[in-house]
C-alpha atoms as a PDB file:
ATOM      1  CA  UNK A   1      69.317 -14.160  38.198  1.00  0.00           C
ATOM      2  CA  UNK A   2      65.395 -13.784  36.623  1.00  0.00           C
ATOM      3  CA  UNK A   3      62.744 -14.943  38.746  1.00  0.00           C
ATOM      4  CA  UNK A   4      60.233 -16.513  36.373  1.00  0.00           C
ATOM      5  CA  UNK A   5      56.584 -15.807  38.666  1.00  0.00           C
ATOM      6  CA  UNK A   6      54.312 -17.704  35.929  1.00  0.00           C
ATOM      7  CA  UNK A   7      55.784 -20.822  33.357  1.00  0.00           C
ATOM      8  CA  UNK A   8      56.353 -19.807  30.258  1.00  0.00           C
ATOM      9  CA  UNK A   9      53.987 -20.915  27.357  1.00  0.00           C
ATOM     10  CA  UNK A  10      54.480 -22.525  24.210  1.00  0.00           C
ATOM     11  CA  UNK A  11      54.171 -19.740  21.114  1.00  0.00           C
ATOM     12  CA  UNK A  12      50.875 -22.866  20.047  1.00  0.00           C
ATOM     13  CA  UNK A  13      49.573 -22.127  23.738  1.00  0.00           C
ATOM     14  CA  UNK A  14      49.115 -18.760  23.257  1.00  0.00           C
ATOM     15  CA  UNK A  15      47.536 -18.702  19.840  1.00  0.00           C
ATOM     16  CA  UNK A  16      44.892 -20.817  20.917  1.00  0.00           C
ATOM     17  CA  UNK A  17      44.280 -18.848  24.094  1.00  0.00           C
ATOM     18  CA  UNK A  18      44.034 -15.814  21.927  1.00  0.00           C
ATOM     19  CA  UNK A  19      42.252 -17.809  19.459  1.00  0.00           C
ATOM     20  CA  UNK A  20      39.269 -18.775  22.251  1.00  0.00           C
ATOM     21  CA  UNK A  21      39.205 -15.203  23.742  1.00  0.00           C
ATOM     22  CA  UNK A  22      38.481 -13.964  19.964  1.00  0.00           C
ATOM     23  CA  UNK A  23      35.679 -16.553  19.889  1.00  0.00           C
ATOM     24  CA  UNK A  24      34.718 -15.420  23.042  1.00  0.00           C
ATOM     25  CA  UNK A  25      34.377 -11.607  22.458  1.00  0.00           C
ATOM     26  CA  UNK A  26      32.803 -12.626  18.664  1.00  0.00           C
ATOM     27  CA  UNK A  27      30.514 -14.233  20.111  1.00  0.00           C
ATOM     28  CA  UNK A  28      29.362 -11.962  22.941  1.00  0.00           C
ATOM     29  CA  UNK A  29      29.231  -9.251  20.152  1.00  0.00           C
ATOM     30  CA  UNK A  30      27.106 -11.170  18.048  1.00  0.00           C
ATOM     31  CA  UNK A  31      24.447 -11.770  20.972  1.00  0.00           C
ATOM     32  CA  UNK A  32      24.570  -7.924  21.444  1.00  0.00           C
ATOM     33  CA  UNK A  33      24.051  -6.963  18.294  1.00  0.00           C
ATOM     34  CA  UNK A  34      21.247  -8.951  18.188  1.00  0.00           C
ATOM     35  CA  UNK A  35      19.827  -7.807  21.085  1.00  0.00           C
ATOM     36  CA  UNK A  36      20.376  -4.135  19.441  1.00  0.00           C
ATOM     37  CA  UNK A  37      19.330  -4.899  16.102  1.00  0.00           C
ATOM     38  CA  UNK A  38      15.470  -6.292  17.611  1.00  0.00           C
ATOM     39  CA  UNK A  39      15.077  -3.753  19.812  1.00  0.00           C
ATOM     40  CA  UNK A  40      16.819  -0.359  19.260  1.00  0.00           C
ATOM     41  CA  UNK A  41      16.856  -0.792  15.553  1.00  0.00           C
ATOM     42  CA  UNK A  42      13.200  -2.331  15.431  1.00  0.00           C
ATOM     43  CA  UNK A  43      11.663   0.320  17.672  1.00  0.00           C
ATOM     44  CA  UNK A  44      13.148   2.971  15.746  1.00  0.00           C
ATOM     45  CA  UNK A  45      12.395   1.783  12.156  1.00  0.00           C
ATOM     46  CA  UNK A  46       8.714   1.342  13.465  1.00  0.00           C
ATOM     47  CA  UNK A  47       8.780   4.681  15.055  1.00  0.00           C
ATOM     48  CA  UNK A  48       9.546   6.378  11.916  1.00  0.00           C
ATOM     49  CA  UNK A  49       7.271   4.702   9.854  1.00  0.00           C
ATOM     50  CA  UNK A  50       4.884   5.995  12.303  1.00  0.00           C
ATOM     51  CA  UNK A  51       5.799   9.496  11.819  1.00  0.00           C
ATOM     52  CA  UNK A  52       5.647   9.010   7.900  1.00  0.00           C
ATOM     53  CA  UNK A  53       1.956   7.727   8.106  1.00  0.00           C
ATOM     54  CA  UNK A  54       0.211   9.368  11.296  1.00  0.00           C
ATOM     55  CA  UNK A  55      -3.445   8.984  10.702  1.00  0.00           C
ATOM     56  CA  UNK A  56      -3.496  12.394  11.745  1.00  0.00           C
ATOM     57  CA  UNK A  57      -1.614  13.832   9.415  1.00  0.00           C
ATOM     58  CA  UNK A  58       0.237  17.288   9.036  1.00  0.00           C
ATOM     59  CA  UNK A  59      -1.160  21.065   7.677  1.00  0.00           C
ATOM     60  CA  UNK A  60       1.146  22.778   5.984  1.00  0.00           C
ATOM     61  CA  UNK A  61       1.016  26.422   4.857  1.00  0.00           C
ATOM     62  CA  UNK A  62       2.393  26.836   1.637  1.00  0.00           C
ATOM     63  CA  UNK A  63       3.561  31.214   1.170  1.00  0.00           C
ATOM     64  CA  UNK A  64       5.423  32.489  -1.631  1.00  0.00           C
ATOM     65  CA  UNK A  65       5.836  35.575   0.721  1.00  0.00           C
ATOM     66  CA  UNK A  66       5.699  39.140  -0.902  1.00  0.00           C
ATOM     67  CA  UNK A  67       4.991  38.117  -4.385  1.00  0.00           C
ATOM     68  CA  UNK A  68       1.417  36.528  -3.024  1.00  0.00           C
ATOM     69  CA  UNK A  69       1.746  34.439  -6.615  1.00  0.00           C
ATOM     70  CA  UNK A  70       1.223  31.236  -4.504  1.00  0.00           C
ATOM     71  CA  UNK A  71      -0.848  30.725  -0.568  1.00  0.00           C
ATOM     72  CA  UNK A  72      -2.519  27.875   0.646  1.00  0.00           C
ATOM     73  CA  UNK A  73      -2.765  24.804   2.735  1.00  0.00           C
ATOM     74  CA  UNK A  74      -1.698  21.595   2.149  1.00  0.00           C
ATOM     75  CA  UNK A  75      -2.676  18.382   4.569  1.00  0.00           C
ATOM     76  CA  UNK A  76      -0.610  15.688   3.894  1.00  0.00           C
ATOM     77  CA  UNK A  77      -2.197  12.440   5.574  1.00  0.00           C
ATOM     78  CA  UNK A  78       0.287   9.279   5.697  1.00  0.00           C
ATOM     79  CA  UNK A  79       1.865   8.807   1.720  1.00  0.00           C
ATOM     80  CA  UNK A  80      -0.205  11.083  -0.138  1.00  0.00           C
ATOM     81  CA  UNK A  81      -2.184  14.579  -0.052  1.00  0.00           C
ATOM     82  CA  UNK A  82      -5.601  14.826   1.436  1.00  0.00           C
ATOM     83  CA  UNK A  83      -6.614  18.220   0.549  1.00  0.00           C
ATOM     84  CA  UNK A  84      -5.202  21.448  -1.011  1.00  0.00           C
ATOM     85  CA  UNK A  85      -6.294  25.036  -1.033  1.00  0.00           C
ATOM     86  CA  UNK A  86      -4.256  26.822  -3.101  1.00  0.00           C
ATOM     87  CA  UNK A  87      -4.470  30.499  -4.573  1.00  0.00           C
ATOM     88  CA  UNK A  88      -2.370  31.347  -7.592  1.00  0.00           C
ATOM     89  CA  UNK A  89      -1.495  34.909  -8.979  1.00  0.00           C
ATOM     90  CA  UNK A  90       0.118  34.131 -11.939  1.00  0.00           C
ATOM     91  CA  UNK A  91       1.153  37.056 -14.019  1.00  0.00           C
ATOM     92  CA  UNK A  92       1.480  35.242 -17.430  1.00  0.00           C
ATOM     93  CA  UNK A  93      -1.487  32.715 -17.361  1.00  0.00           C
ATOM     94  CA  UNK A  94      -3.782  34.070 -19.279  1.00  0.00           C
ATOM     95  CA  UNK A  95      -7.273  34.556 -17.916  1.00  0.00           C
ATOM     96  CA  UNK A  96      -9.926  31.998 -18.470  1.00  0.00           C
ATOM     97  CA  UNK A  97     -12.622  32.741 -21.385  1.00  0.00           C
ATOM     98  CA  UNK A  98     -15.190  35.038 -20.292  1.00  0.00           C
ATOM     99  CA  UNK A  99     -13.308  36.250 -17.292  1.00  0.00           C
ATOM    100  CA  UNK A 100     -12.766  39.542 -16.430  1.00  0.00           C
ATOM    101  CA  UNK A 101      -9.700  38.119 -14.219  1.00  0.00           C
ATOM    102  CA  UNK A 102      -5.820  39.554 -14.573  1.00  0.00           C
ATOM    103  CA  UNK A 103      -4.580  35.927 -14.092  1.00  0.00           C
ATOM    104  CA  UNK A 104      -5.532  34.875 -10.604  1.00  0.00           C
ATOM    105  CA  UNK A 105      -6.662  31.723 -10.154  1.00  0.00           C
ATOM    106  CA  UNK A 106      -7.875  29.706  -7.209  1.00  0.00           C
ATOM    107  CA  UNK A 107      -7.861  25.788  -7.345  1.00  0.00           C
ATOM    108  CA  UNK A 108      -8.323  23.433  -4.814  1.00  0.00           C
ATOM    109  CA  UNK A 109      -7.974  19.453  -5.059  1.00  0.00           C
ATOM    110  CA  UNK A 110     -10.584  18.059  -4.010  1.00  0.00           C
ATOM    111  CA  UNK A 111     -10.823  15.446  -0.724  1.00  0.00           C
ATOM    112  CA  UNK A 112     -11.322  12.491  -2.855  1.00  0.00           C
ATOM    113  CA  UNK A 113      -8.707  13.551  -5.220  1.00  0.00           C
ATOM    114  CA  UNK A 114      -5.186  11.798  -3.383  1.00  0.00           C
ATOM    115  CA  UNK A 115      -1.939  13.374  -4.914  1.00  0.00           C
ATOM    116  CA  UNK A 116       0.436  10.335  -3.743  1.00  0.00           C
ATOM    117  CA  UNK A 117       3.685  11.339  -2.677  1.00  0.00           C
ATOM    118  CA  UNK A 118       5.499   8.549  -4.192  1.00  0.00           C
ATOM    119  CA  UNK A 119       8.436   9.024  -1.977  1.00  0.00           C
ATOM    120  CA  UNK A 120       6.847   8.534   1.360  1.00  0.00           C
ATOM    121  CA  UNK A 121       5.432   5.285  -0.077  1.00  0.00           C
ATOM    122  CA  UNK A 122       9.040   4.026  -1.104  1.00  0.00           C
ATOM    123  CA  UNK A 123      10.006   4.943   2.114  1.00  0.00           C
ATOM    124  CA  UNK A 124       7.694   3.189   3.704  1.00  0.00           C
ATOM    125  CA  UNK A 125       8.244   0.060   1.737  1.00  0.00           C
ATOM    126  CA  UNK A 126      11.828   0.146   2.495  1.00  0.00           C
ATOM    127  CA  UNK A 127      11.326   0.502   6.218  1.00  0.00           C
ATOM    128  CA  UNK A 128       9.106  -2.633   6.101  1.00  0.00           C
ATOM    129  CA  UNK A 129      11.525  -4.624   3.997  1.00  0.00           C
ATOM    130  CA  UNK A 130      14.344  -3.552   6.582  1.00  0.00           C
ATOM    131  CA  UNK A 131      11.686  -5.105   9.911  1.00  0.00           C
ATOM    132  CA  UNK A 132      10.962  -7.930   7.601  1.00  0.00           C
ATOM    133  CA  UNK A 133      14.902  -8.630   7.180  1.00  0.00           C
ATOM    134  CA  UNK A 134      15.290  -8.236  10.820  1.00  0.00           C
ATOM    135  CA  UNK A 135      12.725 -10.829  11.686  1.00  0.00           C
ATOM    136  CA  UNK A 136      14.101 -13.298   9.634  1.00  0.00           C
ATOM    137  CA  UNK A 137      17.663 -13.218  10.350  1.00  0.00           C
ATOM    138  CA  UNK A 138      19.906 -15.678  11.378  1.00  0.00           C
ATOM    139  CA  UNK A 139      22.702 -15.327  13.571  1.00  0.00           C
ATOM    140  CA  UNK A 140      25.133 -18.321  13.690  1.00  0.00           C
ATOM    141  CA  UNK A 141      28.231 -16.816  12.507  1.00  0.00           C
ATOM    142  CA  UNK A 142      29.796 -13.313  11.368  1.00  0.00           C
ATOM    143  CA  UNK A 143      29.071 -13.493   7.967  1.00  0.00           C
ATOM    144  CA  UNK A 144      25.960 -13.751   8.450  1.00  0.00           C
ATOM    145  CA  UNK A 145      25.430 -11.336  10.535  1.00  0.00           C
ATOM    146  CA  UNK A 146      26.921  -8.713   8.437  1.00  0.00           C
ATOM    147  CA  UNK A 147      25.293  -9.261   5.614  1.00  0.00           C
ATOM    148  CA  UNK A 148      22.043  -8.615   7.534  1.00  0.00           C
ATOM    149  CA  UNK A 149      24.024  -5.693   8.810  1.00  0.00           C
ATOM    150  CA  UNK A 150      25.233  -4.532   5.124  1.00  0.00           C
ATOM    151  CA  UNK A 151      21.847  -5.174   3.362  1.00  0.00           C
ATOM    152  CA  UNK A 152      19.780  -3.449   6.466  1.00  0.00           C
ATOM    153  CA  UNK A 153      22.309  -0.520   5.937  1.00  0.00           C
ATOM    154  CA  UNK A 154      21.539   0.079   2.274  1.00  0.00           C
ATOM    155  CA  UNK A 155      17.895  -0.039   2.715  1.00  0.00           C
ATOM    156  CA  UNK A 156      18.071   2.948   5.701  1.00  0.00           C
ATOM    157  CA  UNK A 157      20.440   5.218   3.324  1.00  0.00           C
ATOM    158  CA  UNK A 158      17.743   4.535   0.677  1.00  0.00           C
ATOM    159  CA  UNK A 159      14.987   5.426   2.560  1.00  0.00           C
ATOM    160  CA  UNK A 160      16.653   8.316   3.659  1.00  0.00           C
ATOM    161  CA  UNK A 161      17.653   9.518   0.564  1.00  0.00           C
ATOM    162  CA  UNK A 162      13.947   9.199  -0.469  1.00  0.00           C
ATOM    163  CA  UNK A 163      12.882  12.392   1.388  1.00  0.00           C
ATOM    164  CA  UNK A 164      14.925  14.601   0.959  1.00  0.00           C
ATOM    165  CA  UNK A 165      15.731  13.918  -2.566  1.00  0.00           C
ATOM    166  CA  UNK A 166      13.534  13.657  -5.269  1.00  0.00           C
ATOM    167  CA  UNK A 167      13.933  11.254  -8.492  1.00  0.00           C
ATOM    168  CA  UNK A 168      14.206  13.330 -11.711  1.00  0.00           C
ATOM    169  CA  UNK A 169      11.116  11.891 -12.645  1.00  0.00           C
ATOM    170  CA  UNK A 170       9.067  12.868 -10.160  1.00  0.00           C
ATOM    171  CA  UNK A 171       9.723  16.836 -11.767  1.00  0.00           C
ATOM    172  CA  UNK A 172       9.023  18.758 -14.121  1.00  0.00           C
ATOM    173  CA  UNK A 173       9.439  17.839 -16.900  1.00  0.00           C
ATOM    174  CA  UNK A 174       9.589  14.173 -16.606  1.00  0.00           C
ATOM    175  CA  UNK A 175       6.338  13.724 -14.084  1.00  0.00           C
ATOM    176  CA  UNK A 176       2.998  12.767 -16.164  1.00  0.00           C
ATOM    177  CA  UNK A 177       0.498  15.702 -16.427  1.00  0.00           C
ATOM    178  CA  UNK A 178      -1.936  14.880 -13.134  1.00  0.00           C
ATOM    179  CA  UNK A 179      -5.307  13.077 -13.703  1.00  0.00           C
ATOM    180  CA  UNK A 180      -8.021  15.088 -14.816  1.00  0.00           C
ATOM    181  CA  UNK A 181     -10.092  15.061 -11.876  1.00  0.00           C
ATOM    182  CA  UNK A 182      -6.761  15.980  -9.448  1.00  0.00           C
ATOM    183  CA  UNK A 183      -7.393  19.635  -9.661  1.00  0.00           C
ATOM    184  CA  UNK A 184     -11.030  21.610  -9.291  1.00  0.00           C
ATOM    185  CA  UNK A 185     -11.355  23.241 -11.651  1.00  0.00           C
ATOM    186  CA  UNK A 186      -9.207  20.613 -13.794  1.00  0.00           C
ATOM    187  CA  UNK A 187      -5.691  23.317 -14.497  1.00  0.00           C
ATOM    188  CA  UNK A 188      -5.339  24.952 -17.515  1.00  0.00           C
ATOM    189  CA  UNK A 189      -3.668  23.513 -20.138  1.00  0.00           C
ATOM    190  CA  UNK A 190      -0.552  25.752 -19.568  1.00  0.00           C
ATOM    191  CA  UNK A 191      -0.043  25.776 -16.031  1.00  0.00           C
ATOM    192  CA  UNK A 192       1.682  22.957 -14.443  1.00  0.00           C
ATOM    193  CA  UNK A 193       1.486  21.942 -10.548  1.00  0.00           C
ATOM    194  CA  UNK A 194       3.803  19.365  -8.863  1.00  0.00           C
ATOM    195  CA  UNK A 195       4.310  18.322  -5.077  1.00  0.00           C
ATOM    196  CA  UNK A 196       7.633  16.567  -3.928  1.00  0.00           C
ATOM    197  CA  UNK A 197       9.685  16.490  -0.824  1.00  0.00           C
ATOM    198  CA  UNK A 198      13.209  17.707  -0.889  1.00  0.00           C
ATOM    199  CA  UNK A 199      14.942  18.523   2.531  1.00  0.00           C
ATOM    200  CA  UNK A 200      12.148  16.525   4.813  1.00  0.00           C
ATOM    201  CA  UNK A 201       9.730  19.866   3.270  1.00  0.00           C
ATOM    202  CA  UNK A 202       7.112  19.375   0.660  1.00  0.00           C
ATOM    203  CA  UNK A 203       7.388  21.293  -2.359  1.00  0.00           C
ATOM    204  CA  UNK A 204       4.893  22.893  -4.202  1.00  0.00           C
ATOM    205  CA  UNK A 205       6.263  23.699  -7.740  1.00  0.00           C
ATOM    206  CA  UNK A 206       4.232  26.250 -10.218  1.00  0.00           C
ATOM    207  CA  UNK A 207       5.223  26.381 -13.812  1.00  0.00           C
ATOM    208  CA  UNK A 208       3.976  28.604 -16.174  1.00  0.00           C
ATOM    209  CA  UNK A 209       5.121  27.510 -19.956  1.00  0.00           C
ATOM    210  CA  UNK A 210       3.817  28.141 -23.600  1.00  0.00           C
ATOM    211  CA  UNK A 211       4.298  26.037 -26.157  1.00  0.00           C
ATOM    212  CA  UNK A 212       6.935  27.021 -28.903  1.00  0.00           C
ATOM    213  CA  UNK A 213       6.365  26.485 -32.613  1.00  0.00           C
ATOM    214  CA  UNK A 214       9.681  27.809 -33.800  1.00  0.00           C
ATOM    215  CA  UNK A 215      12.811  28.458 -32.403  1.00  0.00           C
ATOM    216  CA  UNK A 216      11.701  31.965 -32.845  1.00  0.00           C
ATOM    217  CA  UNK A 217       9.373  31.779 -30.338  1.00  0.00           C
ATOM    218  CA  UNK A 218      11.399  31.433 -27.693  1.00  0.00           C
ATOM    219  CA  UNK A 219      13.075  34.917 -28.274  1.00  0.00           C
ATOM    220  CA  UNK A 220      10.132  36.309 -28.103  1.00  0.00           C
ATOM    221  CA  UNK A 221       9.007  35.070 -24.686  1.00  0.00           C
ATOM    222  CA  UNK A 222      12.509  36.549 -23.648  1.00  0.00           C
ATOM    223  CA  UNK A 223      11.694  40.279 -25.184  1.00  0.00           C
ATOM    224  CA  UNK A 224       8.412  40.984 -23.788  1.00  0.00           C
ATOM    225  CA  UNK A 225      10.015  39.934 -20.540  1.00  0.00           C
ATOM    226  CA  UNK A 226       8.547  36.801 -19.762  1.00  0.00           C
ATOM    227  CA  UNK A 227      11.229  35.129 -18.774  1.00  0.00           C
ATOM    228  CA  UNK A 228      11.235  35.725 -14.631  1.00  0.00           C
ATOM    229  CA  UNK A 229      14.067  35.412 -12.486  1.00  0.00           C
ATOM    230  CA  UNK A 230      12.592  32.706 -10.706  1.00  0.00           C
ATOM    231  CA  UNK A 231      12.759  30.398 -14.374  1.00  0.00           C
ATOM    232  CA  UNK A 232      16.151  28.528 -14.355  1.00  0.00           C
ATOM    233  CA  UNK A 233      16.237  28.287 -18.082  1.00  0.00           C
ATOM    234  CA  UNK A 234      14.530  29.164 -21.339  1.00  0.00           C
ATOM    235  CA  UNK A 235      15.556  26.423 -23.183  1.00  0.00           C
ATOM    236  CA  UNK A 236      12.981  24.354 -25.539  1.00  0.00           C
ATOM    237  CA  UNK A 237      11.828  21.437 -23.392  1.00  0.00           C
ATOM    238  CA  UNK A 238       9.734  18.640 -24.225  1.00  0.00           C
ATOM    239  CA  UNK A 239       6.920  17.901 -21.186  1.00  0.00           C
ATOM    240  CA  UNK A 240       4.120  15.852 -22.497  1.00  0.00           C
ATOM    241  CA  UNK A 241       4.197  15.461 -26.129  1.00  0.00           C
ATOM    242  CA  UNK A 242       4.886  19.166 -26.585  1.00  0.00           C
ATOM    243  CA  UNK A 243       7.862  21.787 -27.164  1.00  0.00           C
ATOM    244  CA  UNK A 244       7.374  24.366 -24.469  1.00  0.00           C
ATOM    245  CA  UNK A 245       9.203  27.050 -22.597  1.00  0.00           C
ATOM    246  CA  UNK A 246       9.000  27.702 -19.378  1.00  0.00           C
ATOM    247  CA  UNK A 247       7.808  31.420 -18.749  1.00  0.00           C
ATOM    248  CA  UNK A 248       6.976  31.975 -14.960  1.00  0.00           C
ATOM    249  CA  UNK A 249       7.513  29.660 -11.943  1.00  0.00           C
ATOM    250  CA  UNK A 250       7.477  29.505  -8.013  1.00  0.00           C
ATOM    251  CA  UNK A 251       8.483  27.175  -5.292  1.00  0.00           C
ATOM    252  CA  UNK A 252       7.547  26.819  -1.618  1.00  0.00           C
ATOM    253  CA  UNK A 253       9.169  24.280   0.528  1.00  0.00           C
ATOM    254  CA  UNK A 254       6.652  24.091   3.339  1.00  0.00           C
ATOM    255  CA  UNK A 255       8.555  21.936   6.559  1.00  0.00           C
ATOM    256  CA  UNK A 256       6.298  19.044   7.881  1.00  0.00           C
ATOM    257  CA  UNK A 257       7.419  17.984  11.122  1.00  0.00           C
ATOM    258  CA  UNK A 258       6.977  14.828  11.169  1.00  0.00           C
ATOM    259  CA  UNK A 259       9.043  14.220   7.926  1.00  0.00           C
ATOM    260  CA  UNK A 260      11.675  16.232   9.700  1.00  0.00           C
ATOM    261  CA  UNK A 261      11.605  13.555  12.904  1.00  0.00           C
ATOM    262  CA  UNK A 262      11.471  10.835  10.600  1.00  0.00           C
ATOM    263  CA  UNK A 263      14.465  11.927   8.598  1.00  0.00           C
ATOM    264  CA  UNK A 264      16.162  12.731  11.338  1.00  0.00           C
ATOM    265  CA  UNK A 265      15.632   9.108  13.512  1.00  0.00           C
ATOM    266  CA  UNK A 266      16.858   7.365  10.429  1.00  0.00           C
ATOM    267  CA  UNK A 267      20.005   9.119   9.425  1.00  0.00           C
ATOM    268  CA  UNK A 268      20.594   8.261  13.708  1.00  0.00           C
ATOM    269  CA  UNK A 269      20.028   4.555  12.540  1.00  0.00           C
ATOM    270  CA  UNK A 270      21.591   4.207   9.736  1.00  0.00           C
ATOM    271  CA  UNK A 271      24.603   6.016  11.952  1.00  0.00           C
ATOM    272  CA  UNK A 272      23.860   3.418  14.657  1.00  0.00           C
ATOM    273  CA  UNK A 273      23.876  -0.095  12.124  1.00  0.00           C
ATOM    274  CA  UNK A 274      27.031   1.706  10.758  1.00  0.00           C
ATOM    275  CA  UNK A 275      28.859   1.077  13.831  1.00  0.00           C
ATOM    276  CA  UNK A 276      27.280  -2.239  15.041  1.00  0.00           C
ATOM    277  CA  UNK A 277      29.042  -3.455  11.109  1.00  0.00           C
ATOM    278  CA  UNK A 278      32.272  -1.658  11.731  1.00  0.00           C
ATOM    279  CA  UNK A 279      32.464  -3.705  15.168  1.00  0.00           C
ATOM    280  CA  UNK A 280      31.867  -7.598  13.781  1.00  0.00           C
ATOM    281  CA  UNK A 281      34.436  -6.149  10.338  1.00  0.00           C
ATOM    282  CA  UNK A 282      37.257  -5.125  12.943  1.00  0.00           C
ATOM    283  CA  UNK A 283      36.755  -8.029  15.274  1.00  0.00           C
ATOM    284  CA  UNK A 284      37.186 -10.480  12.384  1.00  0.00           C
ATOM    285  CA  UNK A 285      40.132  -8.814  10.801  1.00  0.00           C
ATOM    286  CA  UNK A 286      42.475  -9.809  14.249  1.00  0.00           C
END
């Protein structure tokens, strides 16, 4: 004999039970993710923004170590360079006319001379188009709140991506020659200076080159040695209307901290909105 302790329920019973206790959980999760997504995700967004353009900015020392080719300081203030002291021993520059100088050059940019960091400002931007996108969502169903979720999501990986990889174009030899009035005294014509962040750091990048009238040339620059082993290649490249070779170069990733907080707080977000989405995609595939 089977006792039966509760009645037994139609099969159309319990799929609309189940049904309701879906809706019920859905929608519970949807209030939570809002509460989340305005506050944790907010706060955090703002907080790194914050860190990318602190009024009081960060001084870096920029050392090539042993070689002394390249010292300074660097103070980057919010999305660009404020100042730069920089002393260069460059053993293939040639020495300015009427110099008794081996090659060593000092050069400075000057406080009114801002070298943007065009990645900190795209950062930026996406940061405030990921609050803005925030503010304005809408939470009614799932759908809507995961594309919020999915768009919000590809603008953190962006941003992230932003500092700590450069765009080719933003190198050597794609980036435009600076402005005249960057540098003091305004660089010689051969002698090419570019900052960048890679890794949360900023770069400084020194390139030496000479331009090449022949392929002849470029042998040449390779048998009296010119070719260092800091110069990744000696092919013929074309940087701003002219064929030139690289001959001597140095880079110095100089870690800013705050770029290293910042990177840091949004790879933890973009981790964070990750799993907020993968909760609203699982509940809505039962």
């Amino acid at each position: 004999m089977t006792d039966i302790l509760y009645p037994q329920e139609s099969p159309e019973e319990v799929t609309k039970k189940q049904k309701e206790s879906l809706a019920k959980e859905l929608d519970w999760l949807l209030k939570d993710t809002r509460t989340q997504i305005n506050n944790n995700v907010t706060e955090g967004l703002l907080e790194c923004k914050e860190r990318l353009i602190h009024s009081q900015g960060s001084k870096l020392v920029i050392s090539s170590g042993r070689s002394e080719a390249l010292k300074g300081i660097v103070v980057r203030v919010g999305t660009g360079l404020l100042s730069c002291d920089l002393k260069l021993k460059l053993a293939t520059l040639p020495a300015p006319h009427n110099s008794n100088s081996t090659g060593s050059h000092a050069i400075d940019v000057s406080l009114g001379s801002v070298y943007t960091l065009a990645q900190v400002v795209d950062t930026v931007n996406l940061i405030d188009e990921g609050v803005e996108g925030v503010r304005r969502a809408r939470y009614g169903n799932s759908d809507l709140v995961l594309a919020m979720l999915t768009r919000l999501l590809t603008l953190v990986r962006t941003a992230t991506s932003r500092v700590k990889c450069p765009a080719e174009s933003l190198k050597f030899p794609l980036r435009a020659p600076p402005e005249r009035n960057l540098f003091t005294p305004e660089l010689p014509r051969d002698l090419v200076i570019n900052f960048y962040l890679e890794d949360s750091s900023i770069v400084t990048d020194v390139r030496v080159i000479s331009e090449v009238e022949n392929e002849q040339d470029v042998g040449f620059f390779q048998s009296i040695g010119l070719r260092t082993r800091r110069t990744g290649s000696s092919n013929v490249i074309e940087y701003n209307g002219r064929r030139v070779v690289e001959v001597e170069r140095h880079r110095v990733e100089s870690q800013d901290p705050n770029l290293i907080s910042a990177t840091a707080k949004l790879k933890a977000l973009e981790n964070h909105i990750a799993v907020l989405k993968r909760r609203i995609e699982l509940l809505n595939s039962l």
